[in-house]
C-alpha atoms as a PDB file:
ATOM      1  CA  UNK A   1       0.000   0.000   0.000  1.00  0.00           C
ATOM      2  CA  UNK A   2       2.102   3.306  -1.034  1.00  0.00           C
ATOM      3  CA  UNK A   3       2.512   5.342   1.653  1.00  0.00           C
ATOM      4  CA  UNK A   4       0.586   9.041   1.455  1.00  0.00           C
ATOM      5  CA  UNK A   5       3.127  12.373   2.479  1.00  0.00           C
ATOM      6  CA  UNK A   6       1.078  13.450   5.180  1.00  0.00           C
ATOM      7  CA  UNK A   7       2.381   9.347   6.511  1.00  0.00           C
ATOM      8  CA  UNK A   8       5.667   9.829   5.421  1.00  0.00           C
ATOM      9  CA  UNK A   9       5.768  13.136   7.170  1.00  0.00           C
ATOM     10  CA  UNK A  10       4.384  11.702   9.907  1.00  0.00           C
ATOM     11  CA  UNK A  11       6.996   8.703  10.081  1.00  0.00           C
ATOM     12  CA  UNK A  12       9.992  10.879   9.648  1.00  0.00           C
ATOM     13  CA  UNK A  13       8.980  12.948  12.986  1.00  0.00           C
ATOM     14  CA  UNK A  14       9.056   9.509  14.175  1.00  0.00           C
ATOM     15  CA  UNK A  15      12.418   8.891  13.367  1.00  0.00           C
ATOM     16  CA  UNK A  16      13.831  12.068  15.126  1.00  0.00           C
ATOM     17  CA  UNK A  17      11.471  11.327  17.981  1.00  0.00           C
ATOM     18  CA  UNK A  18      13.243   7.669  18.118  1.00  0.00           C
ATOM     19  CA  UNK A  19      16.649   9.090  17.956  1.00  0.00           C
ATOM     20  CA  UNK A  20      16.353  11.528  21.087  1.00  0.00           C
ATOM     21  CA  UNK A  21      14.399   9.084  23.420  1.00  0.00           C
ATOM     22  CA  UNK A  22      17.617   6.827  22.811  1.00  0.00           C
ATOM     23  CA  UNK A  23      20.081   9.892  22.780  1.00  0.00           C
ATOM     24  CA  UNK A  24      18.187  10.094  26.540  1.00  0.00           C
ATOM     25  CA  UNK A  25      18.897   6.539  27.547  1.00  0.00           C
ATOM     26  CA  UNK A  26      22.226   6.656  26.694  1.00  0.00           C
ATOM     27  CA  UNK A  27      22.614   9.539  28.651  1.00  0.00           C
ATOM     28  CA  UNK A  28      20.637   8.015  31.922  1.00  0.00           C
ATOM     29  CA  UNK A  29      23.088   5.237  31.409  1.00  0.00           C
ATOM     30  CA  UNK A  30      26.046   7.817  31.589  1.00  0.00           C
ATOM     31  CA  UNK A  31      24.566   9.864  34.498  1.00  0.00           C
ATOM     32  CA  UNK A  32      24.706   5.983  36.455  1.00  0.00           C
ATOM     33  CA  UNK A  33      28.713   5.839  35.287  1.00  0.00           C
ATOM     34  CA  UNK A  34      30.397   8.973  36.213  1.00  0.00           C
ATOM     35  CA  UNK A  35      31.082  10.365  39.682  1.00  0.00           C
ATOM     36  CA  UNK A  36      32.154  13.876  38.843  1.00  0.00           C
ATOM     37  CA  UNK A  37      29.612  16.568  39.569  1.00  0.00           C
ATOM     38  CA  UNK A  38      30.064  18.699  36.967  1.00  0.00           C
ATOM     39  CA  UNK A  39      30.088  15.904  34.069  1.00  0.00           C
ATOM     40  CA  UNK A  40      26.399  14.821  36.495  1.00  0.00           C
ATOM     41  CA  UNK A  41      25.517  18.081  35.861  1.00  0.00           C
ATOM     42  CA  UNK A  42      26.293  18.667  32.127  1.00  0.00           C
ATOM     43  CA  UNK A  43      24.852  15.130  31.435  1.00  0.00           C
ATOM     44  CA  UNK A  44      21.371  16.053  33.399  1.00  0.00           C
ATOM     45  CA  UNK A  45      21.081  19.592  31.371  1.00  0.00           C
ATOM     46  CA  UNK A  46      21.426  17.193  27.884  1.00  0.00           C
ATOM     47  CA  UNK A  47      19.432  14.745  28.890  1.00  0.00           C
ATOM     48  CA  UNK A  48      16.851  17.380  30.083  1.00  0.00           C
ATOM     49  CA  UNK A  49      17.065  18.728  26.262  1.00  0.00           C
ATOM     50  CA  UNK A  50      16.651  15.113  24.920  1.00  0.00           C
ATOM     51  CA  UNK A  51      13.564  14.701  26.146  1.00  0.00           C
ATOM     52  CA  UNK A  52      12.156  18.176  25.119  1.00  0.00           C
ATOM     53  CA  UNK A  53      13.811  17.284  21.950  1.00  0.00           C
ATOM     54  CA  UNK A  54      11.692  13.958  21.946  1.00  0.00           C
ATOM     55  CA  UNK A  55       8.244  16.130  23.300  1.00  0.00           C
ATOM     56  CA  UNK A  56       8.620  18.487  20.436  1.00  0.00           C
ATOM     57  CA  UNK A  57       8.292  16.126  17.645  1.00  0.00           C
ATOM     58  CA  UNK A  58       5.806  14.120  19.411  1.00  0.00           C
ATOM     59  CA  UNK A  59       3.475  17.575  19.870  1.00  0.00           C
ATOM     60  CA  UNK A  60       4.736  18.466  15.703  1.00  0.00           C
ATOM     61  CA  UNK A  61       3.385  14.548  14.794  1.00  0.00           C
ATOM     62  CA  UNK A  62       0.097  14.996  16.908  1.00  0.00           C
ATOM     63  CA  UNK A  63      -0.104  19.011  15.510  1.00  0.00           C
ATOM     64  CA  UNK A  64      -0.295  17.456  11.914  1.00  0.00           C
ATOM     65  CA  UNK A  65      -2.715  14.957  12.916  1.00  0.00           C
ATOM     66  CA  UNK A  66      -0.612  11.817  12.892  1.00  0.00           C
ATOM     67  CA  UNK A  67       0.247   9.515  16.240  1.00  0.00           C
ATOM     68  CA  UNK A  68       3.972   9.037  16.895  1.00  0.00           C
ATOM     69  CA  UNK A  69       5.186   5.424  15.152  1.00  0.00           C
ATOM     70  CA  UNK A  70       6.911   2.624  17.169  1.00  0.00           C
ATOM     71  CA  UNK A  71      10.454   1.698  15.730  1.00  0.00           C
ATOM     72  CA  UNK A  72      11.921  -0.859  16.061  1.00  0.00           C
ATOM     73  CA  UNK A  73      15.026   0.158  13.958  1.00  0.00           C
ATOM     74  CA  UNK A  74      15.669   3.588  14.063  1.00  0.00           C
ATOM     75  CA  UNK A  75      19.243   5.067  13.802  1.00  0.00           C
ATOM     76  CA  UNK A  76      20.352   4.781  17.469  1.00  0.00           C
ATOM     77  CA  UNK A  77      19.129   0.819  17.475  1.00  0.00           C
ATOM     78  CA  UNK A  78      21.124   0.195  14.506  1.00  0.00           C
ATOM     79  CA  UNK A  79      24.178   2.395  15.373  1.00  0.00           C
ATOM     80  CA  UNK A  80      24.169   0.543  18.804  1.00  0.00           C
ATOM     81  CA  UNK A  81      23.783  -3.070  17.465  1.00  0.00           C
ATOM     82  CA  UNK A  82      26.973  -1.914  15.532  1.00  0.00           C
ATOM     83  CA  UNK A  83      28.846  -0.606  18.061  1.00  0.00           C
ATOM     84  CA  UNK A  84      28.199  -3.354  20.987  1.00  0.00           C
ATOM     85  CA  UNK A  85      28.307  -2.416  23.979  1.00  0.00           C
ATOM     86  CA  UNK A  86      31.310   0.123  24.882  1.00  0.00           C
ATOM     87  CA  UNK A  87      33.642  -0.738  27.036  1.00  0.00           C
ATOM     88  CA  UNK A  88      34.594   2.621  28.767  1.00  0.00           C
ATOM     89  CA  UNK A  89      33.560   6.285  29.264  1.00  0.00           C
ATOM     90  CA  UNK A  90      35.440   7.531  26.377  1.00  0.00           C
ATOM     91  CA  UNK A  91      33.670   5.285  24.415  1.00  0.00           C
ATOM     92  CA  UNK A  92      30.597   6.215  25.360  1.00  0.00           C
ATOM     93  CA  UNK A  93      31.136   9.913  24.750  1.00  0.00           C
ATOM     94  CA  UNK A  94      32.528   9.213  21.598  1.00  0.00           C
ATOM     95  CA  UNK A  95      29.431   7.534  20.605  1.00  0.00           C
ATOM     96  CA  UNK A  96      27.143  10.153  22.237  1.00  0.00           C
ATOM     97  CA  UNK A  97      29.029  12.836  20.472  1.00  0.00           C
ATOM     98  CA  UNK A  98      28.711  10.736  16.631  1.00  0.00           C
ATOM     99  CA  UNK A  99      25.000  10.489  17.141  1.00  0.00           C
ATOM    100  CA  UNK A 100      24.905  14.535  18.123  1.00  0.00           C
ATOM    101  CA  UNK A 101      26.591  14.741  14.930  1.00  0.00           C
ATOM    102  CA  UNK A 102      24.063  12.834  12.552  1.00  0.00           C
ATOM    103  CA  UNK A 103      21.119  14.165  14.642  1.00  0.00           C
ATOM    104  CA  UNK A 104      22.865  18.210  13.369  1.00  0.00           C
ATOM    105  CA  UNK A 105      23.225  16.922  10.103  1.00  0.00           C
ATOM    106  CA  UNK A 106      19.677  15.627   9.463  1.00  0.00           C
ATOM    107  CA  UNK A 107      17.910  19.138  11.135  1.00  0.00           C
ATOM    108  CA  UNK A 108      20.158  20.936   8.779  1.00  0.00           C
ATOM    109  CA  UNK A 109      19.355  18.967   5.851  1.00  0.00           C
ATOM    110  CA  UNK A 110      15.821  19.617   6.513  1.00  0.00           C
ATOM    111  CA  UNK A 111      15.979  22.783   7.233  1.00  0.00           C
ATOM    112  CA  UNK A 112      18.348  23.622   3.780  1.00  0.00           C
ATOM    113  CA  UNK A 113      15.220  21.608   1.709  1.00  0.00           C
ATOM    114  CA  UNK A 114      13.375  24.443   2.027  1.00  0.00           C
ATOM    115  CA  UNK A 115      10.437  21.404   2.324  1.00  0.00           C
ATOM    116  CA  UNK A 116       9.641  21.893   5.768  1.00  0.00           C
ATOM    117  CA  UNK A 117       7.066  23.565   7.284  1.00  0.00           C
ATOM    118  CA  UNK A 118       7.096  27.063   9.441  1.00  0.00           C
ATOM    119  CA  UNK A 119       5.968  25.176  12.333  1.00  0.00           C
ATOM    120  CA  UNK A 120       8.788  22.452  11.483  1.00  0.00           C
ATOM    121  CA  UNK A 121      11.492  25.006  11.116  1.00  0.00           C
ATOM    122  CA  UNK A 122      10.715  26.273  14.693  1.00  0.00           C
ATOM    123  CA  UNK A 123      11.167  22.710  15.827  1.00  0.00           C
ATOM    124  CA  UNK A 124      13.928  22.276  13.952  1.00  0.00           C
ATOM    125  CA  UNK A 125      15.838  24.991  15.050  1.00  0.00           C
ATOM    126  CA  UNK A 126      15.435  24.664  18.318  1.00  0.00           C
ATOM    127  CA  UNK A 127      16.464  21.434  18.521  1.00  0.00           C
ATOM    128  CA  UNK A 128      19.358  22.320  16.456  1.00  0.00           C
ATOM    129  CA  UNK A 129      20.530  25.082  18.869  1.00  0.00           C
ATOM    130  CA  UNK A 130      20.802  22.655  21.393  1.00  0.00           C
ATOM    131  CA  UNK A 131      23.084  20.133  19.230  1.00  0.00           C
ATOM    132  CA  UNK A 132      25.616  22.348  19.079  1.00  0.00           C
ATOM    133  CA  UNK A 133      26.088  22.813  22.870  1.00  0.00           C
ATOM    134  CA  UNK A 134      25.637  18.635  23.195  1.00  0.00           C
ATOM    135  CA  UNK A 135      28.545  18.130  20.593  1.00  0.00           C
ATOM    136  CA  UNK A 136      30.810  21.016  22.312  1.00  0.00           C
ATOM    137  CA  UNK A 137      30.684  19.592  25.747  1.00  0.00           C
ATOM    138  CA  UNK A 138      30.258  15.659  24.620  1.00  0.00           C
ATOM    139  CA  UNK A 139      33.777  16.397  22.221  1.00  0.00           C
ATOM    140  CA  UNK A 140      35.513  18.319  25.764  1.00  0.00           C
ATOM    141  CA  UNK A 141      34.273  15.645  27.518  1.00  0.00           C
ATOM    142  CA  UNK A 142      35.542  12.907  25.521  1.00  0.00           C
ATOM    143  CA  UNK A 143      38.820  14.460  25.517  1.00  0.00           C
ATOM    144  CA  UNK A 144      39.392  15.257  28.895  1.00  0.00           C
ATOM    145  CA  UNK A 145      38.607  11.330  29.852  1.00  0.00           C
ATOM    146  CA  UNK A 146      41.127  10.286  27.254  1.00  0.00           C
ATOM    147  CA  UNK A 147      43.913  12.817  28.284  1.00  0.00           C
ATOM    148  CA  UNK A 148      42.968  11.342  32.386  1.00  0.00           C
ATOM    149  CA  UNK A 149      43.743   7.868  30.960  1.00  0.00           C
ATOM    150  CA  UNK A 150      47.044   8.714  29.545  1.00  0.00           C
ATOM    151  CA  UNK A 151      45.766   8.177  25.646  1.00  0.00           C
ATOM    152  CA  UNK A 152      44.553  11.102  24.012  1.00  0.00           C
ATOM    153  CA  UNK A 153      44.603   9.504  20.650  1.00  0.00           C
ATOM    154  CA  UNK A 154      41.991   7.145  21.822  1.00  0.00           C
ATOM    155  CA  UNK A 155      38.942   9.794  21.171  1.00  0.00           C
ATOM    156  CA  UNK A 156      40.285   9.743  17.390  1.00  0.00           C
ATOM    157  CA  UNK A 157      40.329   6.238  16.993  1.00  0.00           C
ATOM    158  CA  UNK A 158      36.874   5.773  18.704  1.00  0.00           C
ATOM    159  CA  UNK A 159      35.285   8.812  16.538  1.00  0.00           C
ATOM    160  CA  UNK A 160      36.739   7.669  13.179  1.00  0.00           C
ATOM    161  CA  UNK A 161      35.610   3.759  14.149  1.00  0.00           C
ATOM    162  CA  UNK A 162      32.142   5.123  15.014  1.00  0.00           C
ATOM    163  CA  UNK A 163      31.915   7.591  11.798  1.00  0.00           C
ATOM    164  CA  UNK A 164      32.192   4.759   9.888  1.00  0.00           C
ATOM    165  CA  UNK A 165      29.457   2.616  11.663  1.00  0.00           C
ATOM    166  CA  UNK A 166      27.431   5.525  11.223  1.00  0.00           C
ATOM    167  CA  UNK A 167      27.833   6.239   7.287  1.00  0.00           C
ATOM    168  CA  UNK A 168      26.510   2.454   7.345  1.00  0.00           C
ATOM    169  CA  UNK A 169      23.715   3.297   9.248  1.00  0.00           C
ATOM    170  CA  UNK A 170      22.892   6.202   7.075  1.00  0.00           C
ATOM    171  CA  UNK A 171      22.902   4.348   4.049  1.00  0.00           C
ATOM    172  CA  UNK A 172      20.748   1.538   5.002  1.00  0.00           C
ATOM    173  CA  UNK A 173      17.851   4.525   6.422  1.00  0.00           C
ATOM    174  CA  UNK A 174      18.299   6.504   3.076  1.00  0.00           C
ATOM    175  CA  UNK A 175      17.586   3.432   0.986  1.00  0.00           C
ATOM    176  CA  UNK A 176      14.462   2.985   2.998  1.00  0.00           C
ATOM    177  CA  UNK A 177      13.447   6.131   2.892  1.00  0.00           C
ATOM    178  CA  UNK A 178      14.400   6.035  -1.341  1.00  0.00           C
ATOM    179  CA  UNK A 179      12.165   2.711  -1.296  1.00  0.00           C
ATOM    180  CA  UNK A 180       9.279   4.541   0.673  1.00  0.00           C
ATOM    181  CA  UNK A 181       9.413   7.462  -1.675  1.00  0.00           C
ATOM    182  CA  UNK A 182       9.435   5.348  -4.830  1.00  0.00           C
ATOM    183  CA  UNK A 183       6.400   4.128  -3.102  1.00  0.00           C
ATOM    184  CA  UNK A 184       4.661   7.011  -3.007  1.00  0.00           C
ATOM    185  CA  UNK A 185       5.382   8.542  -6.469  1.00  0.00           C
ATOM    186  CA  UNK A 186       1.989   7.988  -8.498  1.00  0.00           C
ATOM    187  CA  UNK A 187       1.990   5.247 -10.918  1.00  0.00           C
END
């Protein structure tokens, strides 16, 4: 059955919507792992943003009349089933800071379309004002651990390793998407 835009609108808010609530575990999972109060504290402000992040494309799905879809393979589940589980803080920040990179480079994307919305713009710039404070601190962060342990290249290694999970990722959601758009051209 093709798919009709309002749907395909509707399941793309999805997808962002997906990404933050994970961006949110992840960071619950690093608010559990560190025991310096400042890092607590930067980690609580994100994951505070997350979750708006995830509220304002829920409200934008149910604005346009739609009902946020369940995935069961959105970018962080397929990024993370690539990755395993890390096996240290750097790690983890390094990831963090890879999916705060895709999640800027899909808002801007959309925004640079010119396809989206007024109401979507707001969204996505606001979400997209955050990023840029997630990736300065996350990258600082990441760094900072590294240097601590003695390997500073480590935070290279993990980013570039991660990148390249990620440009997998990517590819496999854009020929979805492609497939889903085919699916909607009329016939």
């Amino acid at each position: 059955m093709p798919m009709s835009a309002l749907e395909h609108e509707i399941l793309t808010y999805s997808y962002y919507r997906d990404a933050e609530q994970h961006g949110a575990n992840l960071l619950f999972l690093l608010l559990r792992l560190v025991d310096d109060g400042k890092v607590a504290a930067n980690l609580s402000r994100h994951l505070a943003d997350e979750t708006r992040h995830a509220w304002l494309w829920t409200e934008r799905i149910l604005e346009i009349g739609g009902e946020p879809q369940k995935l069961n393979d959105g970018y962080q589940v397929r990024l993370g089933k690539r990755a395993g589980r890390p096996r240290n803080l750097v790690d983890l920040f390094c990831l963090t800071l890879v999916a705060e990179e895709r999640a800027v480079a899909e808002y801007q994307a959309a925004l640079d379309s010119g396809d989206a919305s007024e109401p979507t713009r707001k969204v996505l710039e606001a979400v997209s004002k955050d990023e840029h404070w997630h990736i300065q601190w996350i990258q600082a962060q990441a760094a900072a651990y590294a240097e601590a342990e003695g390997d500073p290249g480590r935070v290279a290694e993990a980013l570039a390793r991660y990148r390249a999970m990620d440009i997998e990722v990517m590819a496999e959601l854009r020929n979805m998407e492609a497939e889903l758009t085919a699916e909607m051209q009329p016939r």
